[in-house]
N, C-alpha and C. Protein backbone atom coordinates (compact mmCIF):
# COMPACT_ATOMS: atom_id res chain seq x y z
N UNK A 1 17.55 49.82 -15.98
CA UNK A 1 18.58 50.04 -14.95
C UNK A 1 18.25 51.30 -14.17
N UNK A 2 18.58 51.40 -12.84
CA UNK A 2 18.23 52.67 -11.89
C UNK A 2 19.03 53.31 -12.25
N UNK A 3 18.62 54.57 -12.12
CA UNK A 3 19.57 56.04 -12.09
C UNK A 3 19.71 56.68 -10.85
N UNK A 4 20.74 57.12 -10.65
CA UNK A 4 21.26 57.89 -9.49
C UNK A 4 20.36 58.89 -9.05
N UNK A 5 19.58 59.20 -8.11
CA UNK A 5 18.64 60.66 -8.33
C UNK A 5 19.48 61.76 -8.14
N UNK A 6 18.97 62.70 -8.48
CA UNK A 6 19.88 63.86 -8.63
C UNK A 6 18.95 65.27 -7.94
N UNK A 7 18.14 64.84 -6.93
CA UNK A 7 17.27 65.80 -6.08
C UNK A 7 17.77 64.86 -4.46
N UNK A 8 18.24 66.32 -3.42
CA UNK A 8 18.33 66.04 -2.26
C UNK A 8 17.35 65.20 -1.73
N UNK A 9 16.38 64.79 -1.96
CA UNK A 9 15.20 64.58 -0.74
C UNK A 9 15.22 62.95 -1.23
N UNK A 10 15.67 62.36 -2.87
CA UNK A 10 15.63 61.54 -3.03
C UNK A 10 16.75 60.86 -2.96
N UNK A 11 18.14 61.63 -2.53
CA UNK A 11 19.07 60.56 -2.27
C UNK A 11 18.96 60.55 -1.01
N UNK A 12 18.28 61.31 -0.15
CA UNK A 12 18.51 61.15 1.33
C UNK A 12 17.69 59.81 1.46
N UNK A 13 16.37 59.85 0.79
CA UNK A 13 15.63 58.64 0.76
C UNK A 13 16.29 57.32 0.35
N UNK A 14 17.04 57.27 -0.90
CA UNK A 14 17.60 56.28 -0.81
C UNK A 14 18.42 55.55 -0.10
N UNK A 15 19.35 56.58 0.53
CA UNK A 15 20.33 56.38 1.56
C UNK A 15 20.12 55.42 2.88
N UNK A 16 18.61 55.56 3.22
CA UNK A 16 17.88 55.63 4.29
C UNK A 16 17.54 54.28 3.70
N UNK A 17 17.11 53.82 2.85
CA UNK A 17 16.90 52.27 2.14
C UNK A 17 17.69 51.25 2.01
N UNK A 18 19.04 51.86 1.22
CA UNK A 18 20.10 51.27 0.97
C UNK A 18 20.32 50.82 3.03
N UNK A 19 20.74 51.70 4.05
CA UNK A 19 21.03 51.07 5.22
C UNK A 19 20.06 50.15 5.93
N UNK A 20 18.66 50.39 5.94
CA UNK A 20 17.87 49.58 6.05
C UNK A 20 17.83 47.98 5.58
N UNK A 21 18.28 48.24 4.16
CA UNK A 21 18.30 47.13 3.31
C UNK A 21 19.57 46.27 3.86
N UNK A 22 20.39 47.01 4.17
CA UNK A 22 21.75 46.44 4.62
C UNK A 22 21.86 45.33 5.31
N UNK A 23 21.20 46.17 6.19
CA UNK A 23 20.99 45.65 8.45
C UNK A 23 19.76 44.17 7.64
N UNK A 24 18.96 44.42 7.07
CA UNK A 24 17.94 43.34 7.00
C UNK A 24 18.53 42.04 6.23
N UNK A 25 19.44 42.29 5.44
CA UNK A 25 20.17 41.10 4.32
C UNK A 25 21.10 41.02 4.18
N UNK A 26 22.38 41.39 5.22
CA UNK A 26 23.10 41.43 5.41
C UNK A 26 24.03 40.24 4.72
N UNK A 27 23.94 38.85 4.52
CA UNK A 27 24.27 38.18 4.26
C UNK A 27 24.13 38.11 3.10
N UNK A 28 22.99 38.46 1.79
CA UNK A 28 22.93 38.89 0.83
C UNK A 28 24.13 40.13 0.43
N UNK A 29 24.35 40.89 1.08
CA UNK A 29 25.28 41.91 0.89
C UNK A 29 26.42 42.42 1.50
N UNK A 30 27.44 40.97 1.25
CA UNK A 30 28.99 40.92 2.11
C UNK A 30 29.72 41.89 2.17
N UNK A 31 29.58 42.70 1.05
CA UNK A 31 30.69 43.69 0.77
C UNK A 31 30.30 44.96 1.17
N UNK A 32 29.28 45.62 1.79
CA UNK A 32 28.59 46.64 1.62
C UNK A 32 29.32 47.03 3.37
N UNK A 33 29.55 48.31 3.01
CA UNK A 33 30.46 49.03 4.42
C UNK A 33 28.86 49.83 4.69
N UNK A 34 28.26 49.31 6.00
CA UNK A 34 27.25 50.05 6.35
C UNK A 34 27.54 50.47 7.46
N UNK A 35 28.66 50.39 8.20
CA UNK A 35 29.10 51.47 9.32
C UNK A 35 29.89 52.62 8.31
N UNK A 36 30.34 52.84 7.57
CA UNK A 36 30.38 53.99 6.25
C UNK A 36 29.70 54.77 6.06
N UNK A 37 28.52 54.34 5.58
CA UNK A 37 27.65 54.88 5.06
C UNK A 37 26.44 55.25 5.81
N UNK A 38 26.50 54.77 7.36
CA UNK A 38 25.93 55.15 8.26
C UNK A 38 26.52 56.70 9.04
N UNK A 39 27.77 56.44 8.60
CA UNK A 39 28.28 57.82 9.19
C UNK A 39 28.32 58.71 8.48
N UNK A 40 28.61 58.74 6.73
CA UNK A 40 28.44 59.81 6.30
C UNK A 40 27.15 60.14 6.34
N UNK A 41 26.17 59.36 6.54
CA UNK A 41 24.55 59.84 6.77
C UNK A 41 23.94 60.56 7.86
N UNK A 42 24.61 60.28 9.31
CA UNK A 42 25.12 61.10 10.04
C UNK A 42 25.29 62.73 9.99
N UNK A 43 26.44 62.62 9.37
CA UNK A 43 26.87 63.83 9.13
C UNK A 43 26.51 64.58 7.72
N UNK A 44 25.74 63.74 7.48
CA UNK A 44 24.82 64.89 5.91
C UNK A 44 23.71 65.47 6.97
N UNK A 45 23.08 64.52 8.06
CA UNK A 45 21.78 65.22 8.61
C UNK A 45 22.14 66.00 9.65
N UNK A 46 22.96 65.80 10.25
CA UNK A 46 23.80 67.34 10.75
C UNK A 46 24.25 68.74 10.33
N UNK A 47 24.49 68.63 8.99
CA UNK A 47 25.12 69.43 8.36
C UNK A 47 23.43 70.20 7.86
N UNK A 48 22.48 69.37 7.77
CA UNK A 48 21.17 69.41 6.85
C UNK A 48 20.91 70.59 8.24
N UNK A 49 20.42 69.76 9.10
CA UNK A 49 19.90 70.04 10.21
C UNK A 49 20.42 71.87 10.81
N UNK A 50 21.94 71.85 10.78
CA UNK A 50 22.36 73.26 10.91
C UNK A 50 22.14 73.78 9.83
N UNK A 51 22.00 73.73 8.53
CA UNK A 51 21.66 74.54 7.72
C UNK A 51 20.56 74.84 7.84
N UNK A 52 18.96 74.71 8.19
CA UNK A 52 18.18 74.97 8.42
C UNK A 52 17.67 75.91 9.43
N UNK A 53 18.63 75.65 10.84
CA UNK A 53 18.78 76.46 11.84
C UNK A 53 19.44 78.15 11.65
N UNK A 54 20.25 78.06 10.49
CA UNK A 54 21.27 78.83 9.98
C UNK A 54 20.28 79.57 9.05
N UNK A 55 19.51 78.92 8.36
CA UNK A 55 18.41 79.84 7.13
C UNK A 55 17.34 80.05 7.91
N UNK A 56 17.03 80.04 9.10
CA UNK A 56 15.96 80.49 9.99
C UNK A 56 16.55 81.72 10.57
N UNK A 57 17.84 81.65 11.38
CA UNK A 57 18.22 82.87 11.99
C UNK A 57 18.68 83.67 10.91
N UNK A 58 18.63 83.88 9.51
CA UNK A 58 18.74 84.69 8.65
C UNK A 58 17.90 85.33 8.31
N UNK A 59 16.54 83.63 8.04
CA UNK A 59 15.12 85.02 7.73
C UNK A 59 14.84 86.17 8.94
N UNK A 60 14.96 85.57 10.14
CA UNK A 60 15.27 86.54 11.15
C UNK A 60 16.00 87.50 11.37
N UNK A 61 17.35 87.42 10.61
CA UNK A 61 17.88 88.59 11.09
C UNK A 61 17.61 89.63 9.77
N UNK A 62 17.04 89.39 8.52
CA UNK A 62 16.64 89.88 7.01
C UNK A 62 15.59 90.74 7.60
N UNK A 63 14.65 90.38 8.17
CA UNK A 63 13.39 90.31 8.84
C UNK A 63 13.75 91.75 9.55
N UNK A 64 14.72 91.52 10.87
CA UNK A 64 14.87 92.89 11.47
C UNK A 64 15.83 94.05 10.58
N UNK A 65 16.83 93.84 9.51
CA UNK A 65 17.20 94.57 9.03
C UNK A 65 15.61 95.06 8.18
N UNK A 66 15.41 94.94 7.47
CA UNK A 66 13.97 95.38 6.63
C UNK A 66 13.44 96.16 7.32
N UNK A 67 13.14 95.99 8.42
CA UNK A 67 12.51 96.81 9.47
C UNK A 67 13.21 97.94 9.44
N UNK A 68 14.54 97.93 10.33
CA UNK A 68 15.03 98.92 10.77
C UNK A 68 15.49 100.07 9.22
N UNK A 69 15.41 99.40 8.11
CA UNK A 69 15.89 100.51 6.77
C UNK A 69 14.57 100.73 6.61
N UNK A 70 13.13 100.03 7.10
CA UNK A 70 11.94 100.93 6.71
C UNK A 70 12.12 102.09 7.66
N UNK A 71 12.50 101.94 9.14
CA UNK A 71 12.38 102.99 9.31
C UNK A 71 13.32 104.22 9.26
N UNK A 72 14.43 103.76 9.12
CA UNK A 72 15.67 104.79 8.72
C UNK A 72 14.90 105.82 7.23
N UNK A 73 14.05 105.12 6.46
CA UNK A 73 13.70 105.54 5.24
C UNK A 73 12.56 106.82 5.37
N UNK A 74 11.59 106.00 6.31
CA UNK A 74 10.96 107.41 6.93
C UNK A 74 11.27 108.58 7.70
N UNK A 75 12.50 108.08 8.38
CA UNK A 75 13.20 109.47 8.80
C UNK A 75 13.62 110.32 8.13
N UNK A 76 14.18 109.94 6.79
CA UNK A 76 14.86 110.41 5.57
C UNK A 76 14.03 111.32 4.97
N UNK A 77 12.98 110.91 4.81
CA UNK A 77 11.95 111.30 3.81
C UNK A 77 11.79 112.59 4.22
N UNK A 78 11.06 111.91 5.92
CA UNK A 78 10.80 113.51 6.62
C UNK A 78 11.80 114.56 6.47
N UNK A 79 12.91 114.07 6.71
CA UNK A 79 13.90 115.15 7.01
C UNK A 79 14.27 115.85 5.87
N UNK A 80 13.92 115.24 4.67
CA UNK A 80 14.41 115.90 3.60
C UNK A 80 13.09 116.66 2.60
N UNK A 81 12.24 116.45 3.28
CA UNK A 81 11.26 117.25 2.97
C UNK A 81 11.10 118.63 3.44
N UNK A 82 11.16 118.62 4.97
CA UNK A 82 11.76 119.89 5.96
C UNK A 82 12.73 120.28 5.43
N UNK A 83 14.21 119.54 4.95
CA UNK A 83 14.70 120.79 3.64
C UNK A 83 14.62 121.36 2.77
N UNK A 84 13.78 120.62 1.96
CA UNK A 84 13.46 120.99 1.05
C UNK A 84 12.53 122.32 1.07
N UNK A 85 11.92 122.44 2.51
CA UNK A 85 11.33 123.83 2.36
C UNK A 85 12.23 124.75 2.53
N UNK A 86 13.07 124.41 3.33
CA UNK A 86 13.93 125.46 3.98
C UNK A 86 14.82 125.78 3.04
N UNK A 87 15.27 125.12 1.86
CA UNK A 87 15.73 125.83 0.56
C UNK A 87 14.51 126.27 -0.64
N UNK A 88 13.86 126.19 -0.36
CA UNK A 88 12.52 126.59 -1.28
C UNK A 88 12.99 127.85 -2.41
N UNK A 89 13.71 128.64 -1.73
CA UNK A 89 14.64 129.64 -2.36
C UNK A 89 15.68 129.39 -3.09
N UNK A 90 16.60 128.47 -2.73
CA UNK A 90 17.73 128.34 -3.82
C UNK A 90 17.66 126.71 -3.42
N UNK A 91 16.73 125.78 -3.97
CA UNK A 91 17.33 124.38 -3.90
C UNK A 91 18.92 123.90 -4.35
N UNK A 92 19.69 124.33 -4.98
CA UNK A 92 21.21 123.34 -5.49
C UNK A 92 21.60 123.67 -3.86
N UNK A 93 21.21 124.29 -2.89
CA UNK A 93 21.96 124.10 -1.32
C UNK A 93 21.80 122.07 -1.03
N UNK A 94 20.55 122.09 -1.48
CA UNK A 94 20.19 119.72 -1.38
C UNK A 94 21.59 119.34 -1.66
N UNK A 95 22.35 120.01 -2.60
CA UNK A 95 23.83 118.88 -2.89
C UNK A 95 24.26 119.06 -1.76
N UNK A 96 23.95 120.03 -1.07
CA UNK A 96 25.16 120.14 0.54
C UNK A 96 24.89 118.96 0.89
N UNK A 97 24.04 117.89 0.80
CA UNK A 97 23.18 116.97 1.67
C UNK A 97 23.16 115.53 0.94
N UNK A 98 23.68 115.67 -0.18
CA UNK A 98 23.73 114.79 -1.45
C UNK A 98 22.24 114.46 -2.02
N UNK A 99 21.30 115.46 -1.83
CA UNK A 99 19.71 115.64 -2.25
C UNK A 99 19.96 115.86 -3.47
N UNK A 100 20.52 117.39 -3.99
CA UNK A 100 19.62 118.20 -5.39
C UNK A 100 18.85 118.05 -5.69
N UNK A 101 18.64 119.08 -6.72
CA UNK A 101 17.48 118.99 -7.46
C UNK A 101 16.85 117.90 -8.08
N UNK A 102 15.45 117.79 -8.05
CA UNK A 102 15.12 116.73 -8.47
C UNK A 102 15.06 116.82 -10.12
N UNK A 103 15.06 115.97 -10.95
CA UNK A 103 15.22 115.02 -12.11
C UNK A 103 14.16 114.81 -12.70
N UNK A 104 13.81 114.94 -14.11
CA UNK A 104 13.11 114.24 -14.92
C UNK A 104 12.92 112.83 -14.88
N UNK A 105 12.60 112.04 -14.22
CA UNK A 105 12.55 110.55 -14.49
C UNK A 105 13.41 109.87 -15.65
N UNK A 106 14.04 108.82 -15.70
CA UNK A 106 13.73 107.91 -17.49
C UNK A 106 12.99 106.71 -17.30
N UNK A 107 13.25 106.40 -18.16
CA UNK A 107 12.64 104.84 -18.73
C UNK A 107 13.48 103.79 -17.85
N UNK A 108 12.60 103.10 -16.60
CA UNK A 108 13.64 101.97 -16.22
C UNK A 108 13.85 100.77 -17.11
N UNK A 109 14.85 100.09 -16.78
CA UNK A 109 15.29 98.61 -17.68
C UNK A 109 14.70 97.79 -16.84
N UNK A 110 13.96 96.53 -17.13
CA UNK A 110 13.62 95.55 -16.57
C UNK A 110 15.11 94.79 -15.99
N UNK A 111 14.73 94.03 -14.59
CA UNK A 111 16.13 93.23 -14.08
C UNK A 111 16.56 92.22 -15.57
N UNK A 112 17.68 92.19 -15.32
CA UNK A 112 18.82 90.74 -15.32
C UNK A 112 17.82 89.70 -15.22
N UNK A 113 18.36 88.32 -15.49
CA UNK A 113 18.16 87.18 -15.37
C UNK A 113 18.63 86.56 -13.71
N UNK A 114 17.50 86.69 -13.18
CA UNK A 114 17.99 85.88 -11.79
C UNK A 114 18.80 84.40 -11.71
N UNK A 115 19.79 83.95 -10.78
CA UNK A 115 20.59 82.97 -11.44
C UNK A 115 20.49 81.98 -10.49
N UNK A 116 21.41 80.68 -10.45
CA UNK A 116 21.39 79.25 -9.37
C UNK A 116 20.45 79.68 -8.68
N UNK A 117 19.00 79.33 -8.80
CA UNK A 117 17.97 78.83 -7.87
C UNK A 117 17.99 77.73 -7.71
N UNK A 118 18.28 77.75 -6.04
CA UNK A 118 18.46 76.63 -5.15
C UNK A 118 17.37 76.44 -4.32
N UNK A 119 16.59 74.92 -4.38
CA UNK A 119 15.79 74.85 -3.01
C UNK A 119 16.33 73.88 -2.20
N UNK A 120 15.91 74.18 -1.24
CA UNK A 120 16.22 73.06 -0.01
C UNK A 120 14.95 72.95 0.62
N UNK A 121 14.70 71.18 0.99
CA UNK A 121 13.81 70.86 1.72
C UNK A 121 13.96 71.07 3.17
N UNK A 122 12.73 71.59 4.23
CA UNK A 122 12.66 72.08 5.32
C UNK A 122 12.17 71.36 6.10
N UNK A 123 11.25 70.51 5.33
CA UNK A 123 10.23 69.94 7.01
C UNK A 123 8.94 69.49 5.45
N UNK A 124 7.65 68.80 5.61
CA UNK A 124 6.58 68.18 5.28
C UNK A 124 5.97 69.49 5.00
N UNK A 125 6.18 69.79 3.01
CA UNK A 125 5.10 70.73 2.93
C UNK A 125 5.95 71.97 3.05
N UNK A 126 7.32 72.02 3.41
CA UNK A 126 8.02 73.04 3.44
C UNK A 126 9.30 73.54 2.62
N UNK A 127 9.96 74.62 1.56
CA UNK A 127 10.35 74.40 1.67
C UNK A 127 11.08 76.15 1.29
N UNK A 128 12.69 76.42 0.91
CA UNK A 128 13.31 77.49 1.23
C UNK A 128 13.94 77.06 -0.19
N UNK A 129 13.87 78.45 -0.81
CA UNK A 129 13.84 79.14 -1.79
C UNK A 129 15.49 80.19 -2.25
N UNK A 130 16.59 79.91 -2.40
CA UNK A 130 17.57 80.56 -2.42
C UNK A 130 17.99 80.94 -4.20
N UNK A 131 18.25 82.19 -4.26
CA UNK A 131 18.91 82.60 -5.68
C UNK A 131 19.85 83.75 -5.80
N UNK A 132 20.46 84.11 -6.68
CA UNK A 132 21.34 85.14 -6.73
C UNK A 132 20.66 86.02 -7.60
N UNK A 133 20.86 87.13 -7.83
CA UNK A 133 20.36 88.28 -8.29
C UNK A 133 21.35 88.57 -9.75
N UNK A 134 20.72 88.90 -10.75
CA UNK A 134 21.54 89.42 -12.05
C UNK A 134 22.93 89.90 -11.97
N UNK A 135 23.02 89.47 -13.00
CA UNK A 135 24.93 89.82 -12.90
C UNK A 135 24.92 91.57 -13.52
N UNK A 136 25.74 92.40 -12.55
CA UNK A 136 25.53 93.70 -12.75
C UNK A 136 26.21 93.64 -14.72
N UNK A 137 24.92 94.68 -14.77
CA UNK A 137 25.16 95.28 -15.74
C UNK A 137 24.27 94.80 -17.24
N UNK A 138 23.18 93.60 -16.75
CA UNK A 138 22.71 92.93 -17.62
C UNK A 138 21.16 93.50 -17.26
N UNK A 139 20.76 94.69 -16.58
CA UNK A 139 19.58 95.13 -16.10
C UNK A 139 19.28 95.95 -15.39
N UNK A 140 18.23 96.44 -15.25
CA UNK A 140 18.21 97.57 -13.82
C UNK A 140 17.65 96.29 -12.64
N UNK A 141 17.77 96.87 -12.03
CA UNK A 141 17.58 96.59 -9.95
C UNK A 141 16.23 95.92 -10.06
N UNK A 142 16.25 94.89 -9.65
CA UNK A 142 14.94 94.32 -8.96
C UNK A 142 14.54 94.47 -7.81
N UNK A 143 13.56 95.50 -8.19
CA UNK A 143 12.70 95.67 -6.39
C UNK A 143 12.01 95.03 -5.86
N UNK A 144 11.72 93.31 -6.84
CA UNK A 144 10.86 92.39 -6.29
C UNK A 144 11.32 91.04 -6.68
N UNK A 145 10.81 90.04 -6.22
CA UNK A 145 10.97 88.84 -7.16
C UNK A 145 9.71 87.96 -7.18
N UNK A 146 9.35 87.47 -8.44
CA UNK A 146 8.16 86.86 -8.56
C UNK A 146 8.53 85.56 -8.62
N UNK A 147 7.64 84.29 -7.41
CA UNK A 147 7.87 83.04 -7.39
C UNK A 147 6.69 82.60 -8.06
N UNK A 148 7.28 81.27 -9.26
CA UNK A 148 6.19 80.56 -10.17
C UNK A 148 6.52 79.08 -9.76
N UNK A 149 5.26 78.32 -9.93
CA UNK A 149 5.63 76.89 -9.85
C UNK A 149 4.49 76.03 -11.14
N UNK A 150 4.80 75.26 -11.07
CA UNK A 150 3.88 74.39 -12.09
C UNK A 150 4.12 73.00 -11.51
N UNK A 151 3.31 72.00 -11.80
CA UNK A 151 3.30 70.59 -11.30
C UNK A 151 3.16 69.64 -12.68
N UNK A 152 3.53 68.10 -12.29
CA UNK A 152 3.45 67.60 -13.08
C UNK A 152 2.37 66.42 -12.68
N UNK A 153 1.13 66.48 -14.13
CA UNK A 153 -0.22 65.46 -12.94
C UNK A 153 0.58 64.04 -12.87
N UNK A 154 -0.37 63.44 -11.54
CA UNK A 154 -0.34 62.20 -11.40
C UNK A 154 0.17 61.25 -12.33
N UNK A 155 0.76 60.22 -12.66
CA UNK A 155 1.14 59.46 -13.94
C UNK A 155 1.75 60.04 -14.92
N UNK A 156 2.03 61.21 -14.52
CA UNK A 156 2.98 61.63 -15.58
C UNK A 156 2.28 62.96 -16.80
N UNK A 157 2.91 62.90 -17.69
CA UNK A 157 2.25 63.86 -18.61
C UNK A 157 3.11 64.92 -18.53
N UNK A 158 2.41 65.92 -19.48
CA UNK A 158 2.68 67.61 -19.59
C UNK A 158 2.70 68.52 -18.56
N UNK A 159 3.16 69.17 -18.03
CA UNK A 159 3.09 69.87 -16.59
C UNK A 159 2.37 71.42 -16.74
N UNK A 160 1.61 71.40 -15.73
CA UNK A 160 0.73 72.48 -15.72
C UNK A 160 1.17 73.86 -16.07
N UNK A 161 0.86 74.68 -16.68
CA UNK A 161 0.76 76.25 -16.64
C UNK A 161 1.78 76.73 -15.71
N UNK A 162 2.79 77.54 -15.92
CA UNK A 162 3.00 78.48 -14.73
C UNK A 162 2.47 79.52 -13.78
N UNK A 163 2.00 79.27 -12.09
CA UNK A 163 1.33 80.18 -11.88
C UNK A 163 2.18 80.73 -10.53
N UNK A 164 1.68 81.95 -10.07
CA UNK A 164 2.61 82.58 -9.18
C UNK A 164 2.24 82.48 -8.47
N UNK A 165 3.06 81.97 -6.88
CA UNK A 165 2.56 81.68 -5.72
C UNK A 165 3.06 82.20 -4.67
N UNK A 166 4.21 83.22 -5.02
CA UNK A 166 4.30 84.25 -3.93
C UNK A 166 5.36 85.68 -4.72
N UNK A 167 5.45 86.12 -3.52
CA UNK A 167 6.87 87.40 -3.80
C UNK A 167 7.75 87.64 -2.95
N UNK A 168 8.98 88.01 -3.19
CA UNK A 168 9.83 88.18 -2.55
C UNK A 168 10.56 89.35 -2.58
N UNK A 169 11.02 89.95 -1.55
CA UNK A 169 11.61 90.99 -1.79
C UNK A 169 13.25 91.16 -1.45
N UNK A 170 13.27 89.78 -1.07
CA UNK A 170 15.21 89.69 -0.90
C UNK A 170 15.03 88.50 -2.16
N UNK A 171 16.62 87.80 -2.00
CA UNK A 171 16.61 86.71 -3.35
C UNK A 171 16.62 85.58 -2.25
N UNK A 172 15.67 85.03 -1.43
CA UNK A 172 15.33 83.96 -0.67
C UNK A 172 13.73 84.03 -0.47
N UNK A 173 13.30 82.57 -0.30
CA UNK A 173 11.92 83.03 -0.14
C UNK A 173 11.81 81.27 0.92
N UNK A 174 11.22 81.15 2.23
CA UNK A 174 10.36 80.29 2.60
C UNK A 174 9.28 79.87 1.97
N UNK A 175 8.53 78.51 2.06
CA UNK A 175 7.40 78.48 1.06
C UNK A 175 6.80 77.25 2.22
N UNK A 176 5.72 77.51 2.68
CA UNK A 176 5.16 76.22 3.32
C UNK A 176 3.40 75.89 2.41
N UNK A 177 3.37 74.66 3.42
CA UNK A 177 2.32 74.13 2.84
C UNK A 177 1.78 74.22 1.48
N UNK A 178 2.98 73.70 0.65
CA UNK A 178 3.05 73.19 -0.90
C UNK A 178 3.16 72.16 -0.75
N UNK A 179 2.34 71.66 -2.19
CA UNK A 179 1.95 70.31 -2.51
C UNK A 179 2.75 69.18 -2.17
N UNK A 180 2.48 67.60 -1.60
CA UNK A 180 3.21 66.66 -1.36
C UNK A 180 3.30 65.42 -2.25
N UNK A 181 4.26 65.26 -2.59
CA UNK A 181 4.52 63.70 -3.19
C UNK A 181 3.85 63.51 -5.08
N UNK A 182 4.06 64.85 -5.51
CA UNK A 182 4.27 65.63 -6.78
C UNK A 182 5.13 66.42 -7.10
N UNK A 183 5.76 65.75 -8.63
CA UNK A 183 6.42 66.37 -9.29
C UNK A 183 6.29 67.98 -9.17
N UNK A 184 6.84 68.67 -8.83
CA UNK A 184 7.46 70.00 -9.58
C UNK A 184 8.30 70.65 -9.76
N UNK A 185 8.20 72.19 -9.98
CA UNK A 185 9.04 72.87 -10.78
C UNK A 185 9.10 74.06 -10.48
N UNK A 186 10.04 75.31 -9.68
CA UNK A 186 10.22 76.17 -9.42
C UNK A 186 10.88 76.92 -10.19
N UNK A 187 10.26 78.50 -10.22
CA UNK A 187 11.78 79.30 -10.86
C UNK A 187 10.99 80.63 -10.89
N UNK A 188 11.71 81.82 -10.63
CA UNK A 188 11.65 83.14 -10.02
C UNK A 188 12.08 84.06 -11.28
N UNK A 189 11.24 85.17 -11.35
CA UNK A 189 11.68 86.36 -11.95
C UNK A 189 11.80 87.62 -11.27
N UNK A 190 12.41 88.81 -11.76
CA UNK A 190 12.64 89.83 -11.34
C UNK A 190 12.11 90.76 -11.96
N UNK A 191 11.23 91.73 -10.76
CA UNK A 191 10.63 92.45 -11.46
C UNK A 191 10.49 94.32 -10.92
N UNK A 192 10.54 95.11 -12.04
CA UNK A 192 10.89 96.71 -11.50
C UNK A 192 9.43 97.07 -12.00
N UNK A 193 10.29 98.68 -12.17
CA UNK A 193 9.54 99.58 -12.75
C UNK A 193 9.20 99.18 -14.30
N UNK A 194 10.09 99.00 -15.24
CA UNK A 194 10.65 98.14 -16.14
C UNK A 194 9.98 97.06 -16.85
N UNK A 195 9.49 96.26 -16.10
CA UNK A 195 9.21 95.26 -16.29
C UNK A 195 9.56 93.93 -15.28
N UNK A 196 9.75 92.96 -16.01
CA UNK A 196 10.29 91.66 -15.66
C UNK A 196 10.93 90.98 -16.16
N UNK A 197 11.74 90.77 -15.73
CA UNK A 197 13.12 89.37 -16.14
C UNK A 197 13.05 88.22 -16.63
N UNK A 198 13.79 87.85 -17.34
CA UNK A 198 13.47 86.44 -18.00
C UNK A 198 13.61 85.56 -16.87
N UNK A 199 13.06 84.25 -16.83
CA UNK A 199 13.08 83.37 -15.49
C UNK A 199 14.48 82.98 -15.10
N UNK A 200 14.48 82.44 -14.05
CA UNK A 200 15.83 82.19 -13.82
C UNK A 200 15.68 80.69 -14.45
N UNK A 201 16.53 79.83 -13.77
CA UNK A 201 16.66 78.32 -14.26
C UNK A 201 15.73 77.86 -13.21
N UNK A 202 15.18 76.35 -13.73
CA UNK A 202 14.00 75.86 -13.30
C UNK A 202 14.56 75.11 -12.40
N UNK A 203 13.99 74.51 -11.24
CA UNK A 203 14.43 73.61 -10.03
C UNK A 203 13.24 73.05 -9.99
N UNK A 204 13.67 71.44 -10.06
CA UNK A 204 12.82 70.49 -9.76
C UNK A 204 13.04 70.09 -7.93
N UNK A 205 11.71 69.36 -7.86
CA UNK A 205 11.24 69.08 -6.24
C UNK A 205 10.27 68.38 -5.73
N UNK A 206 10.02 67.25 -5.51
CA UNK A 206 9.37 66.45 -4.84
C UNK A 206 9.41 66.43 -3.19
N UNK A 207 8.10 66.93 -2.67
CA UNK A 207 8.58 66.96 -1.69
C UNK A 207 7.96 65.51 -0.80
């Protein structure tokens, strides 16, 4: 007996069958509301369609914030270096500035467990990468995130090794020109000074 798929790309596919199938055998299939199911299909690829438009002008606008705190960061630096001479004599004046004195280092904690990794398909070969970041208090800060994938061969079997195929430095990542019309398997860790995070949860994807 068929099972329901439970990956976007394969109910959209089915969807797309089931109406096809409709319109062609219609008479085979009296009961079947395909002006229904033509419209909620409609409005899933609308909804698809602005979401995509919507996670583009984000990487874009992520894109110019990044920028503009790299450079707010080098202003900082400078400027607080030039104080730092200019108290060379009594540094605790840095708290005027919320600087002070600098600190012995410690030991950082590796992040939290990164959480709901979500992908969404983009386009042939494409696709976008969404997750949430550790629940405070289960880690220190991830200043990175490491993307892993593994595949599953042809006909089936054991699925390959985990290997890393990019990084991220927000909890979203674009991914193009990955493999087509194979099984796989996504999932992201977080990683500091510390170390690295246990993986998040795995997301399957055929694209």
């Amino acid at each position: 007996m068929a099972h329901f798929p439970e990956i976007e790309v394969d109910v959209s596919a089915l969807a797309s069958s089931m109406m096809t199938g409709y319109g062609v055998h219609a008479t085979d299939f009296p009961s079947a509301d395909v002006a229904g199911l033509t419209t909620e299909y409609s409005f899933y690829m609308a909804a698809r369609d602005a979401h995509a438009e919507a996670t583009a002008a984000a990487h874009e606008a992520t894109e110019a914030k990044n920028a503009a705190l790299d450079s707010l960061e080098l202003k900082m630096r400078g400027e607080l270096k030039k104080s730092e001479a200019d108290t060379a004599s009594d540094p605790e004046k840095l708290e005027y500035i919320g600087w002070g004195s600098r600190v012995t280092p410690t030991h950082a904690l590796p992040p939290g467990q990164p959480r709901n990794l979500d992908p969404v398909i983009q386009g042939p070969g494409t696709l976008f990468l969404d997750w949430k970041s550790a629940p405070r208090g289960s880690g220190g800060s991830a200043r990175s995130y490491i993307i892993e994938r593994r595949e599953e061969p042809s006909g089936g079997g054991e699925f390959s090794e985990w290997t890393q195929i990019g990084v991220a430095i927000e909890s979203e990542a674009t991914l193009t020109n990955q493999p087509r019309g194979v099984q796989m398997e996504y999932r992201v860790k977080g990683i500091n000074k510390g170390g690295e995070s246990p993986a998040s949860n795995v997301a399957p994807v055929v694209l």
